[in-house]
Protein backbone atom coordinates (compact mmCIF):
# COMPACT_ATOMS: atom_id res chain seq x y z
CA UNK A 1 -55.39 78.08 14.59
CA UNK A 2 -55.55 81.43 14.73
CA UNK A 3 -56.83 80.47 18.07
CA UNK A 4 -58.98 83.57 18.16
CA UNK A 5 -61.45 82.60 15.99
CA UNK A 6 -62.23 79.22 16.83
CA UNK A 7 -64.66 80.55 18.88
CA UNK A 8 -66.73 81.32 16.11
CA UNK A 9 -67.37 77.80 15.25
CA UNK A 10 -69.10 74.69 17.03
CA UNK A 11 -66.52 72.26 15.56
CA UNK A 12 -66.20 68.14 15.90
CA UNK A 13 -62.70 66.60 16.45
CA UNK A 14 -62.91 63.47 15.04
CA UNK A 15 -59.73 61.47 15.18
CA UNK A 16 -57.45 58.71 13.28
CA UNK A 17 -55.48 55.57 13.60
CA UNK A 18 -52.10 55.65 13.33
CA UNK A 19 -50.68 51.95 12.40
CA UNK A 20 -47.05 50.49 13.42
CA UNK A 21 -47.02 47.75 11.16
CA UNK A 22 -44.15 44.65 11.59
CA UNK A 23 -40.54 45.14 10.36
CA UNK A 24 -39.10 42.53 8.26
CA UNK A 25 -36.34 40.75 9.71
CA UNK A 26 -34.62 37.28 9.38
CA UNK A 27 -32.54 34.60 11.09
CA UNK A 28 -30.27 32.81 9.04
CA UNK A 29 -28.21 30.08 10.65
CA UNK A 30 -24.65 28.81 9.37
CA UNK A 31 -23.94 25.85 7.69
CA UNK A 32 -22.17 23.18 9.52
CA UNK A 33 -20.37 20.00 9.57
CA UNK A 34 -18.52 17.84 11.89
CA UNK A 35 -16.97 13.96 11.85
CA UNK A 36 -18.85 10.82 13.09
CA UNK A 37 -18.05 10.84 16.65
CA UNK A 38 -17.18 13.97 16.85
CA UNK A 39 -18.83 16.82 19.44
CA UNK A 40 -21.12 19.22 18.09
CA UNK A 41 -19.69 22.56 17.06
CA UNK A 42 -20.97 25.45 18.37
CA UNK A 43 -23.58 26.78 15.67
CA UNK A 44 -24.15 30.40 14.58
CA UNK A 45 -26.05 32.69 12.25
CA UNK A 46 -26.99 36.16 11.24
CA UNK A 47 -29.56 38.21 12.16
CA UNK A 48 -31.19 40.43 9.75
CA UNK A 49 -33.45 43.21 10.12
CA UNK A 50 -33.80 43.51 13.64
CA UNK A 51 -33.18 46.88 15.67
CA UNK A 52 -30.27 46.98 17.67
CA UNK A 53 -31.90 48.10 20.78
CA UNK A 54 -34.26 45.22 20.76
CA UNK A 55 -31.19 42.63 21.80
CA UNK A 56 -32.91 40.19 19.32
CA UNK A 57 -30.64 36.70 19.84
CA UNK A 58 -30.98 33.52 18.39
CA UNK A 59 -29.97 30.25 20.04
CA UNK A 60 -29.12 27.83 17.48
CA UNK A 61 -29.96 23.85 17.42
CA UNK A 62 -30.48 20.66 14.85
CA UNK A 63 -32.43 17.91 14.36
CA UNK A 64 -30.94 15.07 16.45
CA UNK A 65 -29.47 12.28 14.76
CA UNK A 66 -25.91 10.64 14.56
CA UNK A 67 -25.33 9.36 11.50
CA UNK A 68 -23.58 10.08 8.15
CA UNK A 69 -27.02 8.80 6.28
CA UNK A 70 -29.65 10.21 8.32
CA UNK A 71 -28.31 13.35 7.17
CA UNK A 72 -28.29 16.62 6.68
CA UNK A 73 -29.96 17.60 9.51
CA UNK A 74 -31.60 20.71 9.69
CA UNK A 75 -30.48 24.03 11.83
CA UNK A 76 -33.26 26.75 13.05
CA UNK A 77 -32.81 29.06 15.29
CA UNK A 78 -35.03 30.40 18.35
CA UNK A 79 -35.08 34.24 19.12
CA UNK A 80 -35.46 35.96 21.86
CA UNK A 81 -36.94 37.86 23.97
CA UNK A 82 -39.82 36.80 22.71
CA UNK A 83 -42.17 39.68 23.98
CA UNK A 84 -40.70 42.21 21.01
CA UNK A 85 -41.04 39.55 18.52
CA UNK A 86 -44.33 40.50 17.44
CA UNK A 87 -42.62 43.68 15.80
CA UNK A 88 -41.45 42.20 13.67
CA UNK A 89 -42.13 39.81 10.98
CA UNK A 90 -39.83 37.22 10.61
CA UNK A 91 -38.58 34.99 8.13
CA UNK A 92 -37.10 31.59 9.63
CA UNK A 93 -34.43 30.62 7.69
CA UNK A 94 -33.01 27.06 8.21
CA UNK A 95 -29.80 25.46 7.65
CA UNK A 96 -27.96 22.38 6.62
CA UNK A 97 -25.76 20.08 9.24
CA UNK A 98 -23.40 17.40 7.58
CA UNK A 99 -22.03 14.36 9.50
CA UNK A 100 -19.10 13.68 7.42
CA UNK A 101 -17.72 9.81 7.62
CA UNK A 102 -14.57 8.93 10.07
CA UNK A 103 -11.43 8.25 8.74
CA UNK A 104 -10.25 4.97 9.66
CA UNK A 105 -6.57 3.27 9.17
CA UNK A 106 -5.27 -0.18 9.02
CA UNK A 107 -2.19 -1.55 10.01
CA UNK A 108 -0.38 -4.61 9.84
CA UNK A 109 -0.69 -5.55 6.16
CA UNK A 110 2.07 -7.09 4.66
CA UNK A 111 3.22 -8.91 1.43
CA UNK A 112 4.26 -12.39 0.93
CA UNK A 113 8.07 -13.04 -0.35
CA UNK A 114 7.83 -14.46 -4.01
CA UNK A 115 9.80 -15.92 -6.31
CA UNK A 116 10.37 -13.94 -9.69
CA UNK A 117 8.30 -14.56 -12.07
CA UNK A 118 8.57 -11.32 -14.43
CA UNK A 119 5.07 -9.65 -13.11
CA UNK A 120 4.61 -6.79 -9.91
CA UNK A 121 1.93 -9.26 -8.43
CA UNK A 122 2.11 -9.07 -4.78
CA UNK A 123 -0.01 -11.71 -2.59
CA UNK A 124 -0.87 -9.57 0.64
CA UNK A 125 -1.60 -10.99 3.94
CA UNK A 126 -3.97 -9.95 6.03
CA UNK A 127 -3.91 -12.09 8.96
CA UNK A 128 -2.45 -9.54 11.35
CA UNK A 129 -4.20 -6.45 9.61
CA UNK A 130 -6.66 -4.21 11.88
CA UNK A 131 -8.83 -1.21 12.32
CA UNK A 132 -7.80 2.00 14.05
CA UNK A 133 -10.18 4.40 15.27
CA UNK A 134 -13.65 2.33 15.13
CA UNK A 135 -15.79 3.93 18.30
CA UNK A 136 -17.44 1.30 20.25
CA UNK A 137 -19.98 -0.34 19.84
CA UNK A 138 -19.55 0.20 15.96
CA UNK A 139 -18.52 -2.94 14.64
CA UNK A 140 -16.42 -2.17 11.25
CA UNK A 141 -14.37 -4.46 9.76
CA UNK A 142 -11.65 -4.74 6.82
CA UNK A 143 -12.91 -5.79 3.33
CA UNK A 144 -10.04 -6.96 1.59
CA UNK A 145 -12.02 -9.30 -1.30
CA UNK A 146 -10.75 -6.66 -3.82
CA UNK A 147 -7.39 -6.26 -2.61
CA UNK A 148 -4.33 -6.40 -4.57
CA UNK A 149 -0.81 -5.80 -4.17
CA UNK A 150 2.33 -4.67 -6.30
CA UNK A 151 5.59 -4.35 -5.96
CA UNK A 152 7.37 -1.12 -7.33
CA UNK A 153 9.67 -3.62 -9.87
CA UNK A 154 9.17 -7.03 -11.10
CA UNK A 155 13.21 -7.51 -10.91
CA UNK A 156 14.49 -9.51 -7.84
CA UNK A 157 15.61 -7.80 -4.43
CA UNK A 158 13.89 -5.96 -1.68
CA UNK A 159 10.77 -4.10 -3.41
CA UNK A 160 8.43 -1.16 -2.38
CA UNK A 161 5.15 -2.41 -2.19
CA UNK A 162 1.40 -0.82 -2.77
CA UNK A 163 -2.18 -1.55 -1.64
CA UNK A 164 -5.54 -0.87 -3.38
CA UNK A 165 -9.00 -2.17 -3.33
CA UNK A 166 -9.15 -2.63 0.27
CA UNK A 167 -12.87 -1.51 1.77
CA UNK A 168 -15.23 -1.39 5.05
CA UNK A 169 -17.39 -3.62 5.75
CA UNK A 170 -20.34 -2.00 8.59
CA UNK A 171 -21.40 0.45 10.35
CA UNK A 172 -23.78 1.92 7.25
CA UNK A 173 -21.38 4.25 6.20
CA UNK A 174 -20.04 5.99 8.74
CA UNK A 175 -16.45 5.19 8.19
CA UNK A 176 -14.22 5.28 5.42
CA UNK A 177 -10.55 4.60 4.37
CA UNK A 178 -8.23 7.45 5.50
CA UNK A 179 -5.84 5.61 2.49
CA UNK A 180 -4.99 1.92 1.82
CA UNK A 181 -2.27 0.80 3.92
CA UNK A 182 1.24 1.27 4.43
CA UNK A 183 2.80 -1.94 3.13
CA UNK A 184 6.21 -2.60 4.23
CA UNK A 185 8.48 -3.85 1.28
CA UNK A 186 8.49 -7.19 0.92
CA UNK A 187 11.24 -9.63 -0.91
CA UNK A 188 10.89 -10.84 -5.16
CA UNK A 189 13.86 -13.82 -4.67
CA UNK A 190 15.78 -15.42 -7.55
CA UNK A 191 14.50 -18.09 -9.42
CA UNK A 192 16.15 -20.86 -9.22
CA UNK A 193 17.58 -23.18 -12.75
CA UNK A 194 19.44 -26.13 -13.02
CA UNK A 195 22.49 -26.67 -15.16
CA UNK A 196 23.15 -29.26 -17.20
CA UNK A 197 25.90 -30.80 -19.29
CA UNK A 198 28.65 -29.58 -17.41
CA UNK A 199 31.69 -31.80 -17.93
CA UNK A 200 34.81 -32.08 -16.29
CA UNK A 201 38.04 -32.22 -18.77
CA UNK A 202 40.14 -35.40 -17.99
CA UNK A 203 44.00 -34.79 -16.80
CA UNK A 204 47.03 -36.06 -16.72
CA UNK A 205 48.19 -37.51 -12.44
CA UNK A 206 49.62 -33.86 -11.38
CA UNK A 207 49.51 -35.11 -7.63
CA UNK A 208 45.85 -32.77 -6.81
CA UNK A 209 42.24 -33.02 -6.74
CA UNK A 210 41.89 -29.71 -9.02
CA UNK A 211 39.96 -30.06 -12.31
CA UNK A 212 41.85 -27.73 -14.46
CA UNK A 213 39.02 -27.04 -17.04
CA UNK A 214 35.32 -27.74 -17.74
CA UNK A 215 33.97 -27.97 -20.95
CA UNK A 216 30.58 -26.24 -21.58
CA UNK A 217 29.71 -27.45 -25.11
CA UNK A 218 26.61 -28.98 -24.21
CA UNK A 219 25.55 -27.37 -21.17
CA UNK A 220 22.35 -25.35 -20.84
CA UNK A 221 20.14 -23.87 -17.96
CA UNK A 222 16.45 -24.88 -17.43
CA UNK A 223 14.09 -22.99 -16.07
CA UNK A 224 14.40 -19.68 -17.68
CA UNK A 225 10.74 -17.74 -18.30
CA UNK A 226 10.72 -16.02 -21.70
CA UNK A 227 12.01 -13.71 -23.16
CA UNK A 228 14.75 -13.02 -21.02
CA UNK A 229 18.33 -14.52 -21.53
CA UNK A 230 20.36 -16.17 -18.74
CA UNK A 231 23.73 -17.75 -19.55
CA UNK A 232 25.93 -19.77 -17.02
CA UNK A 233 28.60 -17.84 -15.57
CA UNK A 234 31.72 -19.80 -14.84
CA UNK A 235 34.28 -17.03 -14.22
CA UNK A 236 34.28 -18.45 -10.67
CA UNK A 237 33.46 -21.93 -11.08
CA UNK A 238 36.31 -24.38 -9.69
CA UNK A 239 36.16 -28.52 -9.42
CA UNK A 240 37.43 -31.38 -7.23
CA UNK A 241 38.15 -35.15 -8.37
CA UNK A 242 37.88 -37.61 -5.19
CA UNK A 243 40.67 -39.06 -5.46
CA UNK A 244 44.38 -37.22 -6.47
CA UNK A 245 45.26 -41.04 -8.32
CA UNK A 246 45.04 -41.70 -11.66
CA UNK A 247 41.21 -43.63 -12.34
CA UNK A 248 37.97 -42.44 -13.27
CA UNK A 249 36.76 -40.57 -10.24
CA UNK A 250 33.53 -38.43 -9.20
CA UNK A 251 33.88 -34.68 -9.94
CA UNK A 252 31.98 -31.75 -7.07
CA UNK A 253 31.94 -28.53 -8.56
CA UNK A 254 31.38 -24.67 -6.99
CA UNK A 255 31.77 -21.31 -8.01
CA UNK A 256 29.25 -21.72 -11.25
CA UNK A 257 26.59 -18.80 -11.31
CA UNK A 258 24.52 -17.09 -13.60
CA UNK A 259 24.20 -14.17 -16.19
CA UNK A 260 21.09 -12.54 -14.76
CA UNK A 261 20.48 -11.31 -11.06
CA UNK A 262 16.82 -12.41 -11.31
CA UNK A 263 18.02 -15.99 -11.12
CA UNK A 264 20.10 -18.32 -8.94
CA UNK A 265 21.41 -22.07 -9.41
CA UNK A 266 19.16 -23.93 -7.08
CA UNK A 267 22.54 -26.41 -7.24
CA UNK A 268 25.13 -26.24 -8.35
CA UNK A 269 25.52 -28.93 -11.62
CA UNK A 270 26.07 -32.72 -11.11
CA UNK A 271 29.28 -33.36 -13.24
CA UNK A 272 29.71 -36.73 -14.40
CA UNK A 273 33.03 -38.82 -13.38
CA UNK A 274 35.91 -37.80 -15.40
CA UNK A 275 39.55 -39.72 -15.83
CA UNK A 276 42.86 -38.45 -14.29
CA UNK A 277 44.99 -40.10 -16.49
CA UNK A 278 48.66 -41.68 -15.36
CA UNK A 279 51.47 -39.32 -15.65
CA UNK A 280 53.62 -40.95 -18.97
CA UNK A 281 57.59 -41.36 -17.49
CA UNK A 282 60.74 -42.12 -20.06
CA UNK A 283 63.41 -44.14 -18.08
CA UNK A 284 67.10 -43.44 -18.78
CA UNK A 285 70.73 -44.77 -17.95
CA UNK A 286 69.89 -48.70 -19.00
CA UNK A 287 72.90 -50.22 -20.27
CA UNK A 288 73.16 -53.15 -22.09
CA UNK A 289 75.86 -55.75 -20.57
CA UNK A 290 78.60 -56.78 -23.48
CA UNK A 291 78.30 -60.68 -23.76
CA UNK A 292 79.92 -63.38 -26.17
CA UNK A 293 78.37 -64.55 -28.91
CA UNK A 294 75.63 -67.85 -28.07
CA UNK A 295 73.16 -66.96 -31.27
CA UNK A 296 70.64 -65.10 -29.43
């Protein structure tokens, strides 16, 4: 240009390259996770970079493998369609999948009755305990060598009662313990003492069996675990003789108890015989007959 003059020259049209060089774009998968057992979720990701009317997608897989140790497993992606690809230059990103362990629970635990004995110890029994929720053929089974129980009070009655320590045994970590188990509660009882020194008053004959008092001087209760203090109760306490008639006759007692609800009388006490003693009468209206005297 100006066209016109162009004619005035002998001129050489060389010519140069014009370059399209690669966009930089990226695939960047999601993160994922799932349970042991569990299905696959359905795995995703962003794409970066790429011109919308391309349609670049990305279909999204892992490395196979099913267990909690062999991971994480990695996530690509492969995009498509793979005839515009070379547009581009593209970094592969990659992307961690996490098999997380199963929750398992157990059931039937329960905890052995005791007698007090001034300590939360519960013996648990695992006889009837199992698994719930092992997928076959996983063998899992209950570790319970570090088990302990304990009930919610050391005193005596019906008691709460908690589990720890119990484990899994199998299945290379796969599993774990939702929580220890549900206990149900489980019984502390009394403990039981024996009295002694209990004696039965003797009485006068009054025509019945009933002891009318006992004297406790001497008697004491054995079987009491330090520090606490028990003392027999005798508000109720009541006795028999075997016989109504005057004699030294055997004694049964009832009603005796004790002080403290963490204890019981495993008997009630063996009184020695006592004496009902015969009723003293005074006789009245004996005369004397007059007489004559004879020296006497």
């Amino acid at each position: 240009s100006p066209v016109g003059v162009l004619s005035n020259y002998t001129i050489t049209y060389n010519t140069a390259d014009f370059t399209i060089t690669p966009k930089a774009a990226s695939v960047t998968p999601d993160a994922a996770s799932k349970i042991y057992g569990a299905a696959d979720p359905v795995f995703t990701g962003a794409l970066t970079g790429f011109l919308p009317a391309d349609s670049v997608t990305a279909a999204y897989s892992r490395v196979a493998g099913e267990t909690v140790l062999g991971g994480p497993y990695a996530i690509s992606a492969t995009l498509a369609p793979a005839g515009l690809l070379s547009n581009y230059t593209i970094t592969y990103n990659t992307a961690n999948f996490t098999i997380t362990p199963k929750g398992l629970t157990i059931t039937g635990v329960v905890a052995n009755n005791k007698t007090y004995d001034r300590t939360t110890t519960a013996t648990l029994n695992v006889s009837g305990a199992t698994l719930v929720g092992v997928l076959a053929p996983d063998v899992v089974t209950i570790n319970s060598s570090a088990a302990i129980g304990a009930f919610a009070s050391a005193n005596a009655g019906s008691r709460a009662v908690t589990a720890s320590g119990f484990g899994l045994t199998g299945a290379a970590g796969d599993y774990v313990l939702s929580a220890q188990p549900t206990v149900p509660n489980a019984t502390i009882n009394p403990k039981g003492l024996t009295a002694n020194g209990v004696i039965a008053n003797n009485k006068t004959y009054d025509r019945t069996v009933n002891v009318i008092s006992f004297n406790l001087a001497g008697a004491s209760l054995v079987g009491i675990i330090a520090p606490d203090v028990v003392t027999l109760d005798s508000s109720a306490a009541s006795g028999t003789f075997a016989s109504v008639n005057a004699g030294a006759w055997a004694v049964t007692v009832s009603g005796f108890g004790v002080s403290n609800t963490n204890y019981t009388l495993s008997a009630q006490p063996t009184v020695p015989d006592a004496t009902i003693n015969p009723k003293g009468l005074t006789i009245t209206g004996v005369l004397a007959n007059n007489k004559t005297y004879d020296q006497t």
